[in-house]
N, C-alpha and C. Protein backbone atom coordinates (compact mmCIF):
# COMPACT_ATOMS: atom_id res chain seq x y z
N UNK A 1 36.71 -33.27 -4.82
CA UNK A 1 35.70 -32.78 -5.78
C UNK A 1 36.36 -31.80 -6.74
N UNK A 2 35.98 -31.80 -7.60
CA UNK A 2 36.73 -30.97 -9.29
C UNK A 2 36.38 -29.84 -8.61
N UNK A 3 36.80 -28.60 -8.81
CA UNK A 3 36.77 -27.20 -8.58
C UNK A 3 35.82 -26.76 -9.42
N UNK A 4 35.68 -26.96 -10.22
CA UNK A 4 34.33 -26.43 -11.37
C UNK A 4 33.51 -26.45 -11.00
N UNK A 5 33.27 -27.67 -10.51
CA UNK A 5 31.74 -28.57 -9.62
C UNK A 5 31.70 -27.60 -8.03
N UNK A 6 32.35 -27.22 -7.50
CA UNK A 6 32.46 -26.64 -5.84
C UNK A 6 32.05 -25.36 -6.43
N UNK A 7 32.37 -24.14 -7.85
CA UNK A 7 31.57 -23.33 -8.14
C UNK A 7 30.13 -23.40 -7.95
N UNK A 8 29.26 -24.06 -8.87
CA UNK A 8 27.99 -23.47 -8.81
C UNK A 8 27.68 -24.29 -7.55
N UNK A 9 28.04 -25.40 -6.70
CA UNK A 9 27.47 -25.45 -5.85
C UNK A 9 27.32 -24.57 -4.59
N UNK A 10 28.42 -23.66 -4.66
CA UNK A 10 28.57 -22.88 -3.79
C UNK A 10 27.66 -21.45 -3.33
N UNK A 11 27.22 -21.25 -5.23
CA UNK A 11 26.35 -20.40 -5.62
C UNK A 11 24.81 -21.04 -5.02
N UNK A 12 25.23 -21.66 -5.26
CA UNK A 12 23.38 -22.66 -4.71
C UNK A 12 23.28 -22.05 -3.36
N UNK A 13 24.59 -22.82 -2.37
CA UNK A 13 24.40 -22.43 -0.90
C UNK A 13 23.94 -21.30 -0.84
N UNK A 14 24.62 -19.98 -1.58
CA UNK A 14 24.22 -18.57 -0.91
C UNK A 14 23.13 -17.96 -1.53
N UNK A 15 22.82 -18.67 -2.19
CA UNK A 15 21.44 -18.22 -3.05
C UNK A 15 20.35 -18.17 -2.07
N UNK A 16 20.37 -19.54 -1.22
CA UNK A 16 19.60 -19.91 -0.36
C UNK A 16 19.46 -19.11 1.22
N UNK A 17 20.90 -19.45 1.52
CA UNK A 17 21.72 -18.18 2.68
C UNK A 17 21.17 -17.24 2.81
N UNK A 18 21.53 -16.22 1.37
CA UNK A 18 21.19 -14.82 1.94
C UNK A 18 19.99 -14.46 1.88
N UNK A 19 18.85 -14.77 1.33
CA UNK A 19 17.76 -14.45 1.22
C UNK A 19 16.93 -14.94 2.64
N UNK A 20 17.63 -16.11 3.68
CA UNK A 20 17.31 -16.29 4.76
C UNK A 20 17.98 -15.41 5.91
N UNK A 21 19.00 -14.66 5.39
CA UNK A 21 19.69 -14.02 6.31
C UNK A 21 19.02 -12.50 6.19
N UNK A 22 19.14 -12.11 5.41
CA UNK A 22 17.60 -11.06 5.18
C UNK A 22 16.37 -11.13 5.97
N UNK A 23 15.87 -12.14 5.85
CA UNK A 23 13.98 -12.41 6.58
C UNK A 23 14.41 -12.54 7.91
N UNK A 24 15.82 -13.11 8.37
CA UNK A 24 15.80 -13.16 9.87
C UNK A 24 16.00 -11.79 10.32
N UNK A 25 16.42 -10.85 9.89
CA UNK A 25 16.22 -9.11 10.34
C UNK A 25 14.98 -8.40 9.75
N UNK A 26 13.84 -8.96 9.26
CA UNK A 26 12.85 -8.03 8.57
C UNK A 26 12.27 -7.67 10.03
N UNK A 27 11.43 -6.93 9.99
CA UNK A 27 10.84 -6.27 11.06
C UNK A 27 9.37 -5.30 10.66
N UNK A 28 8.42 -6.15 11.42
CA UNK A 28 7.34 -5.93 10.83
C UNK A 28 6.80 -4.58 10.95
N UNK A 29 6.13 -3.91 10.19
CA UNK A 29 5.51 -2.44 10.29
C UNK A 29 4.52 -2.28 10.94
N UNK A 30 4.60 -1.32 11.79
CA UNK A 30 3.50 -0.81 12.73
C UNK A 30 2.98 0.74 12.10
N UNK A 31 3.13 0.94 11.04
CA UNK A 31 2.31 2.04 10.52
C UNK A 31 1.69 1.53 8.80
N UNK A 32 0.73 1.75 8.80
CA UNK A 32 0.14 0.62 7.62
C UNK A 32 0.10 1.98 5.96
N UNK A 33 0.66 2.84 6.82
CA UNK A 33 0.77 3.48 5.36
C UNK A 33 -0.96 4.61 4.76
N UNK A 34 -1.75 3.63 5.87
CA UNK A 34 -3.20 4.16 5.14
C UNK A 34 -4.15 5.58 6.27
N UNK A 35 -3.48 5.20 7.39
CA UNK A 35 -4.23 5.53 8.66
C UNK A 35 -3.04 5.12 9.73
N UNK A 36 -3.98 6.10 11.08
CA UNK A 36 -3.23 5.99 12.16
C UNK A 36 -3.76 5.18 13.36
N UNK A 37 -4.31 3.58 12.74
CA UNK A 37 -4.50 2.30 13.37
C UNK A 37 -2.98 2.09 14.11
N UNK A 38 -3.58 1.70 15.53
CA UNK A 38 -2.03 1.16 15.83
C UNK A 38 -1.29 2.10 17.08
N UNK A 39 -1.80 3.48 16.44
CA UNK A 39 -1.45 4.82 17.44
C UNK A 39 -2.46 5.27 18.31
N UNK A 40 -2.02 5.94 19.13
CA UNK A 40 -2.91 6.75 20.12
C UNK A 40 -2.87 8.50 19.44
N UNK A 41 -3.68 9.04 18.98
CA UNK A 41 -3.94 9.92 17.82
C UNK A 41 -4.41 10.77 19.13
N UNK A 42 -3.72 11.88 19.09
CA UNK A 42 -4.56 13.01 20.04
C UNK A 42 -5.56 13.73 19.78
N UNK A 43 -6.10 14.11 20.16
CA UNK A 43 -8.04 14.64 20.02
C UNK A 43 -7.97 16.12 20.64
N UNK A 44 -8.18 17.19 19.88
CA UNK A 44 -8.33 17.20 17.95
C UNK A 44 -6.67 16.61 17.71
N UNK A 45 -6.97 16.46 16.14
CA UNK A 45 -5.53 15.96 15.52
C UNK A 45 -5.21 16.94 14.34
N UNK A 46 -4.53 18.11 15.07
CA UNK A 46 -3.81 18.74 13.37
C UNK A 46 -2.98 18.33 13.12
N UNK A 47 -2.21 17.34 13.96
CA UNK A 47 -0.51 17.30 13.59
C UNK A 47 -0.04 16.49 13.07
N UNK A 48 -0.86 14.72 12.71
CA UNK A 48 -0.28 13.83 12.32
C UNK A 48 -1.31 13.54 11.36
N UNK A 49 -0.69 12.77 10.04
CA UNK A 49 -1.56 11.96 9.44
C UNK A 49 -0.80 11.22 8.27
N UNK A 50 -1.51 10.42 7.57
CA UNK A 50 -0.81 9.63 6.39
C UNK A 50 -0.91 10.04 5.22
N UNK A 51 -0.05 9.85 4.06
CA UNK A 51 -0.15 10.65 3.01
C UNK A 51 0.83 9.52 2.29
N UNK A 52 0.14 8.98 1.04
CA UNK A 52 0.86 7.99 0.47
C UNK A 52 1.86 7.32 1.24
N UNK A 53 1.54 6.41 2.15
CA UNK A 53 2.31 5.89 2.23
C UNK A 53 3.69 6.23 3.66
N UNK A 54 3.31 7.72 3.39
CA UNK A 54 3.93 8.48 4.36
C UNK A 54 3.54 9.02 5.80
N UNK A 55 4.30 8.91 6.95
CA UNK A 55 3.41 9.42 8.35
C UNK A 55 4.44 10.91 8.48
N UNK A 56 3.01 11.68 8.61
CA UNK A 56 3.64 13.17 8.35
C UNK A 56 3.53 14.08 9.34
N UNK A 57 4.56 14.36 10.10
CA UNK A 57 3.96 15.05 11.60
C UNK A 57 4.16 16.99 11.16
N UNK A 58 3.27 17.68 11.48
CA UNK A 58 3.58 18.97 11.30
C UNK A 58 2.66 19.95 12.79
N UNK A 59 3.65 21.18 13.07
CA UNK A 59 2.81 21.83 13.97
C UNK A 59 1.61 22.11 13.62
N UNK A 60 1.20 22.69 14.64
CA UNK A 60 -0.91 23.25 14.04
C UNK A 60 -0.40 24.63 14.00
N UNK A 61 -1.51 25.79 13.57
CA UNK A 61 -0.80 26.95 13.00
C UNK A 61 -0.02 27.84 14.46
N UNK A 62 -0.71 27.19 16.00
CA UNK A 62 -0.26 27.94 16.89
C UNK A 62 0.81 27.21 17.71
N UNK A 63 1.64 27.10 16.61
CA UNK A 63 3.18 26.31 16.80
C UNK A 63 2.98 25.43 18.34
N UNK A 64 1.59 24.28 17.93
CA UNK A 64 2.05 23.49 19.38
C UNK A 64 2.34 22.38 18.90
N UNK A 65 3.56 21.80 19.81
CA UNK A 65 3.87 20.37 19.71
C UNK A 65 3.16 19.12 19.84
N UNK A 66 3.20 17.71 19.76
CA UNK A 66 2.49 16.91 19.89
C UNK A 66 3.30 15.72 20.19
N UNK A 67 2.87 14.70 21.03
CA UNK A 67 3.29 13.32 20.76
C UNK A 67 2.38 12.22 20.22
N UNK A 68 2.79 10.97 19.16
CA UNK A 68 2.14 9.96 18.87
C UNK A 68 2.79 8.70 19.38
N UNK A 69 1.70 7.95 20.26
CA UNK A 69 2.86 7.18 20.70
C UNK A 69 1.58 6.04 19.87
N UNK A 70 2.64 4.76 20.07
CA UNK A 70 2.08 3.16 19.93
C UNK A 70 0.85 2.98 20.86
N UNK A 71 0.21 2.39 20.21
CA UNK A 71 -1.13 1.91 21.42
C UNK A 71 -0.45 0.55 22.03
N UNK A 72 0.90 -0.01 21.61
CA UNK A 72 1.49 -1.21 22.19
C UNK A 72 2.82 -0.82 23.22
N UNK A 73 3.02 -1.76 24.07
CA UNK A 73 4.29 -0.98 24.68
C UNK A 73 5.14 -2.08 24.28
N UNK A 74 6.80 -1.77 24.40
CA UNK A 74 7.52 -2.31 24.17
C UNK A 74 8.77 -2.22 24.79
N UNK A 75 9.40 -3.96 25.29
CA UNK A 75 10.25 -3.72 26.40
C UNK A 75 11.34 -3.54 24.93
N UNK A 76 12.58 -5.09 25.37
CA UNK A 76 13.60 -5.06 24.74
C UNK A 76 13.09 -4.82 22.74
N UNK A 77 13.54 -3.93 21.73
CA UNK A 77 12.75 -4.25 20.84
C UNK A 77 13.83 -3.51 19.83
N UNK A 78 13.87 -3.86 18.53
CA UNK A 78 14.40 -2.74 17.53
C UNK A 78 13.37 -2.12 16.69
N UNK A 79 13.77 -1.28 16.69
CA UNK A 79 13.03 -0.34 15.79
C UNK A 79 13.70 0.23 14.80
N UNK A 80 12.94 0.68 13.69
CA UNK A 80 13.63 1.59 12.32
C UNK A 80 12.61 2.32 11.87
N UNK A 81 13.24 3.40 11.42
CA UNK A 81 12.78 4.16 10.36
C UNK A 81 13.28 5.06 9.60
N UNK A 82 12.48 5.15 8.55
CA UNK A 82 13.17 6.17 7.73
C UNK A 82 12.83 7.83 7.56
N UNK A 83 13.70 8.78 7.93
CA UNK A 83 13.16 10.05 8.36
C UNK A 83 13.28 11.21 7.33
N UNK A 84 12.64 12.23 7.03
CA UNK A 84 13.02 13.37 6.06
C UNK A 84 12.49 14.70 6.54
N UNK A 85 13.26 16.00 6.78
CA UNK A 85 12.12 17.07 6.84
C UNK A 85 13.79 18.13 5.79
N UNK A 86 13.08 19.59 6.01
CA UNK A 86 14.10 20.24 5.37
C UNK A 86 13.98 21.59 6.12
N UNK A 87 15.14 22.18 6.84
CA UNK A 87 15.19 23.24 7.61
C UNK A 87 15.57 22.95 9.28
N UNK A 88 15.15 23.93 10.00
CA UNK A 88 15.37 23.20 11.46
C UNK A 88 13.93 22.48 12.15
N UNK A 89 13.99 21.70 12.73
CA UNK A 89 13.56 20.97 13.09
C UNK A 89 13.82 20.45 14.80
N UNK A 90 12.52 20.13 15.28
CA UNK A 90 13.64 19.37 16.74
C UNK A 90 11.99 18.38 17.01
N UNK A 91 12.50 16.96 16.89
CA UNK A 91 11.73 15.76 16.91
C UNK A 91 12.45 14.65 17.55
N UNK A 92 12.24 13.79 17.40
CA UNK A 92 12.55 12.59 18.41
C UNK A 92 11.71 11.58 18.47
N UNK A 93 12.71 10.09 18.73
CA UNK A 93 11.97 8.85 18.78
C UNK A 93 12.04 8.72 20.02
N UNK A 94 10.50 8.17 20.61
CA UNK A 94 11.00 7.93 22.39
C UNK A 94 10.48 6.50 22.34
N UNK A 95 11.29 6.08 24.00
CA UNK A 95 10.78 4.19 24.27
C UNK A 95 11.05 4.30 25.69
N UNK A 96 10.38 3.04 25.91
CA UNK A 96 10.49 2.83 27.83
C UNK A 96 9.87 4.08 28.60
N UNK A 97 9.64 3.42 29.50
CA UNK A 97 9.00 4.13 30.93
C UNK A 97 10.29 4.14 32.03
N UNK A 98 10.66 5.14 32.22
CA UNK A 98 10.37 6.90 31.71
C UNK A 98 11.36 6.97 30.70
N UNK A 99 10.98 7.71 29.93
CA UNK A 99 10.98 7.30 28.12
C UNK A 99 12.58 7.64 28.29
N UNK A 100 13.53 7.57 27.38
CA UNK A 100 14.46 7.80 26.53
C UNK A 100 14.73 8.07 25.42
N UNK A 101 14.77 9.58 24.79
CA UNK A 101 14.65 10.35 23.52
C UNK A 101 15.50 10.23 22.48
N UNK A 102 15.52 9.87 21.55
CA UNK A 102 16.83 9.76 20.59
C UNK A 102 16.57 11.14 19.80
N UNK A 103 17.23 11.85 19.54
CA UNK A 103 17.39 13.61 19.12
C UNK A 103 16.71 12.87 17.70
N UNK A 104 16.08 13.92 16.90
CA UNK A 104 16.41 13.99 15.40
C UNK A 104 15.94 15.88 15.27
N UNK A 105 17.48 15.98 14.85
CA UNK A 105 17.26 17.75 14.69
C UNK A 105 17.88 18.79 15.58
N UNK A 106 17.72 20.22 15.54
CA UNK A 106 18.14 20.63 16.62
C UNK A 106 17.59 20.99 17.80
N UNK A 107 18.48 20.59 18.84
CA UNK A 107 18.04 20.76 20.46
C UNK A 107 17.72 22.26 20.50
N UNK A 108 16.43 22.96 21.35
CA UNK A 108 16.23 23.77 21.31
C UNK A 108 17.05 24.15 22.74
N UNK A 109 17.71 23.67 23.27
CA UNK A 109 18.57 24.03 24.80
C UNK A 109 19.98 24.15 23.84
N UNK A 110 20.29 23.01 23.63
CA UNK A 110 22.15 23.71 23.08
C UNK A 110 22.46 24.51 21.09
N UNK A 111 21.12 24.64 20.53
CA UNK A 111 21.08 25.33 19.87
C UNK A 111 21.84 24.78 18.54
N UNK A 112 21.86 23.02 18.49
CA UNK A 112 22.60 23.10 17.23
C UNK A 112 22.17 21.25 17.05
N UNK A 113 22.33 20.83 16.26
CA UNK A 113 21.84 19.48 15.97
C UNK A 113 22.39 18.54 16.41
N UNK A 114 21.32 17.69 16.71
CA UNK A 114 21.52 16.46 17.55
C UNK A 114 21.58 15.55 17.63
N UNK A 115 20.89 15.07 16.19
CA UNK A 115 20.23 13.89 15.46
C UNK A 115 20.89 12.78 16.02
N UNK A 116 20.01 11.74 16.50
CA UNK A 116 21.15 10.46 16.99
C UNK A 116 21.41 10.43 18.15
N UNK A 117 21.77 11.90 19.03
CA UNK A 117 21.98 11.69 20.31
C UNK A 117 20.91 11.63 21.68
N UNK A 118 21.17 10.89 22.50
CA UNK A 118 20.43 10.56 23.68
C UNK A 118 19.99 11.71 24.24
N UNK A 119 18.85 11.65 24.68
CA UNK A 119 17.87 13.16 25.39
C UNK A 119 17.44 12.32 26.87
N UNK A 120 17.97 12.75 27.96
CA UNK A 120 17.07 12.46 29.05
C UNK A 120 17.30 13.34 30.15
N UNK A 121 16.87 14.77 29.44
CA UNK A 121 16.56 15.71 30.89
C UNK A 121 17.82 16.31 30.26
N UNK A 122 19.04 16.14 29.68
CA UNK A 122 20.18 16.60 29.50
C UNK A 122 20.75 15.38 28.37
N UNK A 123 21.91 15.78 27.39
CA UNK A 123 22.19 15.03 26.53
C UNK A 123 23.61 14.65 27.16
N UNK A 124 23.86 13.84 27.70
CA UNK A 124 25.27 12.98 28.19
C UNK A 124 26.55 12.99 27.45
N UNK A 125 27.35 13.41 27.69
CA UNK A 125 28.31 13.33 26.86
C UNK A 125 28.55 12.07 25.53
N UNK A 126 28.75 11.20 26.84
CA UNK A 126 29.23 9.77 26.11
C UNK A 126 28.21 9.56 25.12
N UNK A 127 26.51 10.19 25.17
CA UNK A 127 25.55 9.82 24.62
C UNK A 127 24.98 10.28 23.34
N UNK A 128 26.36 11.18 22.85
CA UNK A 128 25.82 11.93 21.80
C UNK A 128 26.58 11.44 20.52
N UNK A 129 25.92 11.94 19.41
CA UNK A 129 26.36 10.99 17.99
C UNK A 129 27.38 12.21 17.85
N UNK A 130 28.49 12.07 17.58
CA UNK A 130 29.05 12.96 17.22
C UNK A 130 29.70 12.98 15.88
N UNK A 131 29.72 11.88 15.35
CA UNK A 131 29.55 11.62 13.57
C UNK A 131 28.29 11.55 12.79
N UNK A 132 27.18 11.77 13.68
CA UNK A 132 26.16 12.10 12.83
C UNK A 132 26.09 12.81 11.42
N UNK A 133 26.53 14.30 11.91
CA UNK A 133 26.92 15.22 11.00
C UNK A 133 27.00 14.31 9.26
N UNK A 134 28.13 13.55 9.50
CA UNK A 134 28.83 13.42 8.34
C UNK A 134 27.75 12.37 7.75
N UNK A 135 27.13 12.02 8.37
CA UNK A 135 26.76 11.14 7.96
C UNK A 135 24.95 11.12 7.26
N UNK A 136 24.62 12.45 7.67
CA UNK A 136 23.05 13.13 7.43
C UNK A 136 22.85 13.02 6.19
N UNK A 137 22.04 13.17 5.67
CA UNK A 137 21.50 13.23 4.09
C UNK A 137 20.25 14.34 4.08
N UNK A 138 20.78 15.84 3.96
CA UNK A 138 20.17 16.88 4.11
C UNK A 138 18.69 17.03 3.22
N UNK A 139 18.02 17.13 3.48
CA UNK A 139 16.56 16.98 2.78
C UNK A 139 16.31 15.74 2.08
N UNK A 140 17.07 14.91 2.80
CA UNK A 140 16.65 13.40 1.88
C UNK A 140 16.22 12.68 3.28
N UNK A 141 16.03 11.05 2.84
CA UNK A 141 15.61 9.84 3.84
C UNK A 141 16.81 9.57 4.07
N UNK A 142 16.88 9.17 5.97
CA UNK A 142 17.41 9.01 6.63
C UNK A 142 17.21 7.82 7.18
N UNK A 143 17.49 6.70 7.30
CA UNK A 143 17.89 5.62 7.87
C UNK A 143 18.20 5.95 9.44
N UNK A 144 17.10 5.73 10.41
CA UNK A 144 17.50 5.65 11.86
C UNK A 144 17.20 3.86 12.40
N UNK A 145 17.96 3.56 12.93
CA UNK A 145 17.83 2.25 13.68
C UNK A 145 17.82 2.08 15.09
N UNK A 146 17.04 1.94 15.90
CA UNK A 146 17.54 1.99 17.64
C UNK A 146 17.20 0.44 18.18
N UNK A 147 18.08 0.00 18.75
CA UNK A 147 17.71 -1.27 19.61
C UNK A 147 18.01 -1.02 20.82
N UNK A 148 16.70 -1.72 21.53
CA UNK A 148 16.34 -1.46 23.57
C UNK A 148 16.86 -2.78 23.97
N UNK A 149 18.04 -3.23 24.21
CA UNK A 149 18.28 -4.51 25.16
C UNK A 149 18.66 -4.10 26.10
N UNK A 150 17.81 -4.84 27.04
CA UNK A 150 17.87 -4.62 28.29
C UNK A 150 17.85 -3.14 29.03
N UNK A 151 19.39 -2.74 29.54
CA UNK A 151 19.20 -0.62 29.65
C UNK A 151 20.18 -0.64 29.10
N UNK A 152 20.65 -1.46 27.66
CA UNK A 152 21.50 -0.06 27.05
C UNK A 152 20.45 -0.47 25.30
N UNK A 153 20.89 1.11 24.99
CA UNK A 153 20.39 1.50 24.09
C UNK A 153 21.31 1.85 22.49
N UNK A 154 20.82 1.74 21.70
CA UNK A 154 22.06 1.71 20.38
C UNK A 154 21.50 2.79 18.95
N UNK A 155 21.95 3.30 18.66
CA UNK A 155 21.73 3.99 17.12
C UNK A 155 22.27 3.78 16.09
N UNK A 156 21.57 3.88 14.82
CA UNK A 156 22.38 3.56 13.92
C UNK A 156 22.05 4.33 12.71
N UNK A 157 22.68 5.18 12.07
CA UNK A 157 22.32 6.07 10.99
C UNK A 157 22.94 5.86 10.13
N UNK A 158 21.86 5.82 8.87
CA UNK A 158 22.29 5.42 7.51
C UNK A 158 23.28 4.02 7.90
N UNK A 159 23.02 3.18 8.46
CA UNK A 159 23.71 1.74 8.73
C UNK A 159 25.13 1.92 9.23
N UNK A 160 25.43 2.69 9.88
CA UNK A 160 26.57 3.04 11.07
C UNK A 160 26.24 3.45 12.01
N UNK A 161 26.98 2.43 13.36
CA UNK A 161 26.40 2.96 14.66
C UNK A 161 27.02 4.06 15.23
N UNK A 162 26.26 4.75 15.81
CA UNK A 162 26.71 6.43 15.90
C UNK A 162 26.44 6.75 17.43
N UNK A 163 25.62 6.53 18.44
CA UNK A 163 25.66 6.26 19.49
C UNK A 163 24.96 5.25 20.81
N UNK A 164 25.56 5.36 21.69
CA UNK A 164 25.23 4.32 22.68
C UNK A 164 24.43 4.61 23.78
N UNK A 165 23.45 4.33 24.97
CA UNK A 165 23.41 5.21 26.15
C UNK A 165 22.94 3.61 27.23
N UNK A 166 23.47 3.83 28.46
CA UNK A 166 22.89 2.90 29.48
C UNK A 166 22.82 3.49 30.66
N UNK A 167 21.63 2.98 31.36
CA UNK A 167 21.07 3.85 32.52
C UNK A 167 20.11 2.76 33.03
N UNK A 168 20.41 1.88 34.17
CA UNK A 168 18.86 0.96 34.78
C UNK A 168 17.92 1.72 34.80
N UNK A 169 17.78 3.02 34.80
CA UNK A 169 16.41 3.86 35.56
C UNK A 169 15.23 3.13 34.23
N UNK A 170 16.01 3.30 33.03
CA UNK A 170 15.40 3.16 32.02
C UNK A 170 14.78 1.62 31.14
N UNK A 171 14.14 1.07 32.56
CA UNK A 171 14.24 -0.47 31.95
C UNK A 171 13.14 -1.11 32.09
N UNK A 172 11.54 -0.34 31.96
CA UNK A 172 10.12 -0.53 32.22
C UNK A 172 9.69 -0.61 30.77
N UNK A 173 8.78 -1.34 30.35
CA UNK A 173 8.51 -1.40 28.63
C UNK A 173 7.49 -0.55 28.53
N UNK A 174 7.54 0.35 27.67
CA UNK A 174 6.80 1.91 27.16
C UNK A 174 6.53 2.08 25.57
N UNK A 175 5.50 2.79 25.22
CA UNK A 175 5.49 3.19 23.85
C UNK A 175 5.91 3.26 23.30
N UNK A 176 6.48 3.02 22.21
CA UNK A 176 7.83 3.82 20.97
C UNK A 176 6.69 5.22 20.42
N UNK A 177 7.33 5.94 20.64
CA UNK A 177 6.65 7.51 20.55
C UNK A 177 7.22 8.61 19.83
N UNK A 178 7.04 9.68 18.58
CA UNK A 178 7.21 10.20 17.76
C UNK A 178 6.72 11.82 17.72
N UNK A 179 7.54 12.70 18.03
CA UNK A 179 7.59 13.92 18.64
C UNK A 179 7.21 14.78 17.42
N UNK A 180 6.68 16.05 17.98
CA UNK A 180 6.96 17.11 17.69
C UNK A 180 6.84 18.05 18.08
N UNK A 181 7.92 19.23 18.76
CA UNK A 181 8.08 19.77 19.50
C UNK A 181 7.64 21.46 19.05
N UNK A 182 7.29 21.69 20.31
CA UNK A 182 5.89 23.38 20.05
C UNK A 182 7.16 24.58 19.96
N UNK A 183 6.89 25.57 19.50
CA UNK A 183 7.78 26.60 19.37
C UNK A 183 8.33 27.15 18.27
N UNK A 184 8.54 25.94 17.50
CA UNK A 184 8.64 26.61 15.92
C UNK A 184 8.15 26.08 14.67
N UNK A 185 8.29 26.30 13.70
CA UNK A 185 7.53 25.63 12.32
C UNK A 185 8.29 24.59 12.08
N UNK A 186 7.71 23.31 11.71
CA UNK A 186 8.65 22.27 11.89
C UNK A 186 7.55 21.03 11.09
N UNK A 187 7.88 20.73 10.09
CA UNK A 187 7.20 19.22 9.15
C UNK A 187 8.53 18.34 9.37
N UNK A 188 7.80 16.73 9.73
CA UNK A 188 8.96 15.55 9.60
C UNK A 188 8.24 14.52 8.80
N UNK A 189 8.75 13.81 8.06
CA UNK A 189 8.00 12.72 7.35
C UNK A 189 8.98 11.04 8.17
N UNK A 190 7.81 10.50 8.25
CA UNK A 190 8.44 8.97 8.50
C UNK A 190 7.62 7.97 7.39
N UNK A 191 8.98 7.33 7.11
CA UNK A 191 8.09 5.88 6.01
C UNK A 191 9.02 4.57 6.73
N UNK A 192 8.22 3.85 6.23
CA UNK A 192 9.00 2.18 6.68
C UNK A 192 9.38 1.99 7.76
N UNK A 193 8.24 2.69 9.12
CA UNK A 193 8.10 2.41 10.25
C UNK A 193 7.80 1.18 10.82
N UNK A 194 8.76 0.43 11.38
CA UNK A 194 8.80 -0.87 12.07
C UNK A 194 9.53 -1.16 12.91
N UNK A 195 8.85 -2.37 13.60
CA UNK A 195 9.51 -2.59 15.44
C UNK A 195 9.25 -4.10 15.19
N UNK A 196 10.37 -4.83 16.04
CA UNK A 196 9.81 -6.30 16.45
C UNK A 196 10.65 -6.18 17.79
N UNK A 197 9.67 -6.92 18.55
CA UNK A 197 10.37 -6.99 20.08
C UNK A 197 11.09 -8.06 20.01
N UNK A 198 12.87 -8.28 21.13
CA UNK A 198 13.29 -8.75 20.92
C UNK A 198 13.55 -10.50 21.55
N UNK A 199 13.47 -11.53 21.66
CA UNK A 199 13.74 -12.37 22.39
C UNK A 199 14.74 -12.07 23.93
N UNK A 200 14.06 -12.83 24.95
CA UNK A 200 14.63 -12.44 26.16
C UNK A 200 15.89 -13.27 25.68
């Protein structure tokens, strides 16, 4: 075949390609942007709500924490979102029964940020992001990614994986759940919250 001709056909193929290679990673949203359908909303609710588009967790004025979890549970599954607050902070994505915490912010036990790294009762060595740092986007959106296969667990910030954690204890399907922790003044914003569970 002439080489001229193997150009645009080639362009054809990936025209087609990538726009299918895309939809096979979309991942549908479990926060609709309007309301907190979907969640288990604690009663009273100062701490969470929607705001264009945005899910906005903040303390109530007598610095108490809160959790929002999924009204769905979820075994093997990925999840994403995109995160923003400005100052210190100490929040967290949780999953599985008995949950497993992914840091976002600083640990109020070792006193310095954590974002990325594994929380369960103690942060594990092996389990902590330790290129996070470089990789933060200080008062901007943050790109977090976590996938649950099986008991190990994965992170990924701003589209680099940053840490790992595995543990059987951790292998019962549970809420994906969204912290905010009592003790100090602390706003987090999440947008483009989504999960799809994964094929066994």
């Amino acid at each position: 075949m002439n080489s001229l001709l193997r150009i645009p056909m080639l362009a054809a193929v990936l025209a087609i390609a990538v726009p299918a290679a895309r939809g096979a990673d979309e991942l549908p949203s479990i926060f609709n942007g309007r309301d907190l359908s979907g969640w288990k909303v604690p009663d009273p609710n100062p701490f969470w709500k929607a705001v264009d588009g945005v899910l906005v967790g903040e303390n109530n004025p007598e610095l108490k924490g809160s959790m929002l979890f999924t009204e769905a549970d979820y075994g093997d599954v990925v999840f994403e979102t995109e995160a923003r607050w400005t100052g210190e902070i100490d929040s967290g994505v949780m999953m599985r029964k008995p949950a497993v915490q992914v840091q976002i912010g600083v640990s109020r036990s070792l006193k310095r940020d954590m974002t990325c790294s594994f929380y369960v009762g103690k942060y594990p060595e092996e389990a902590q992001a330790k290129e996070a740092g470089r990789l933060l986007k200080p008062d901007g959106w943050n790109r977090i990614r976590i996938e649950a296969r099986g008991t190990t667990f994965t992170v990924w910030l701003n589209g680099e994986k940053v840490s790992q954690f595995s543990d059987p204890k951790y292998a019962a399907p549970g809420p994906i759940g969204l912290q905010i922790h009592g003790g100090l003044k602390m706003k987090i914003e999440f947008r483009n919250v989504r999960a799809k569970p994964l094929a066994p």
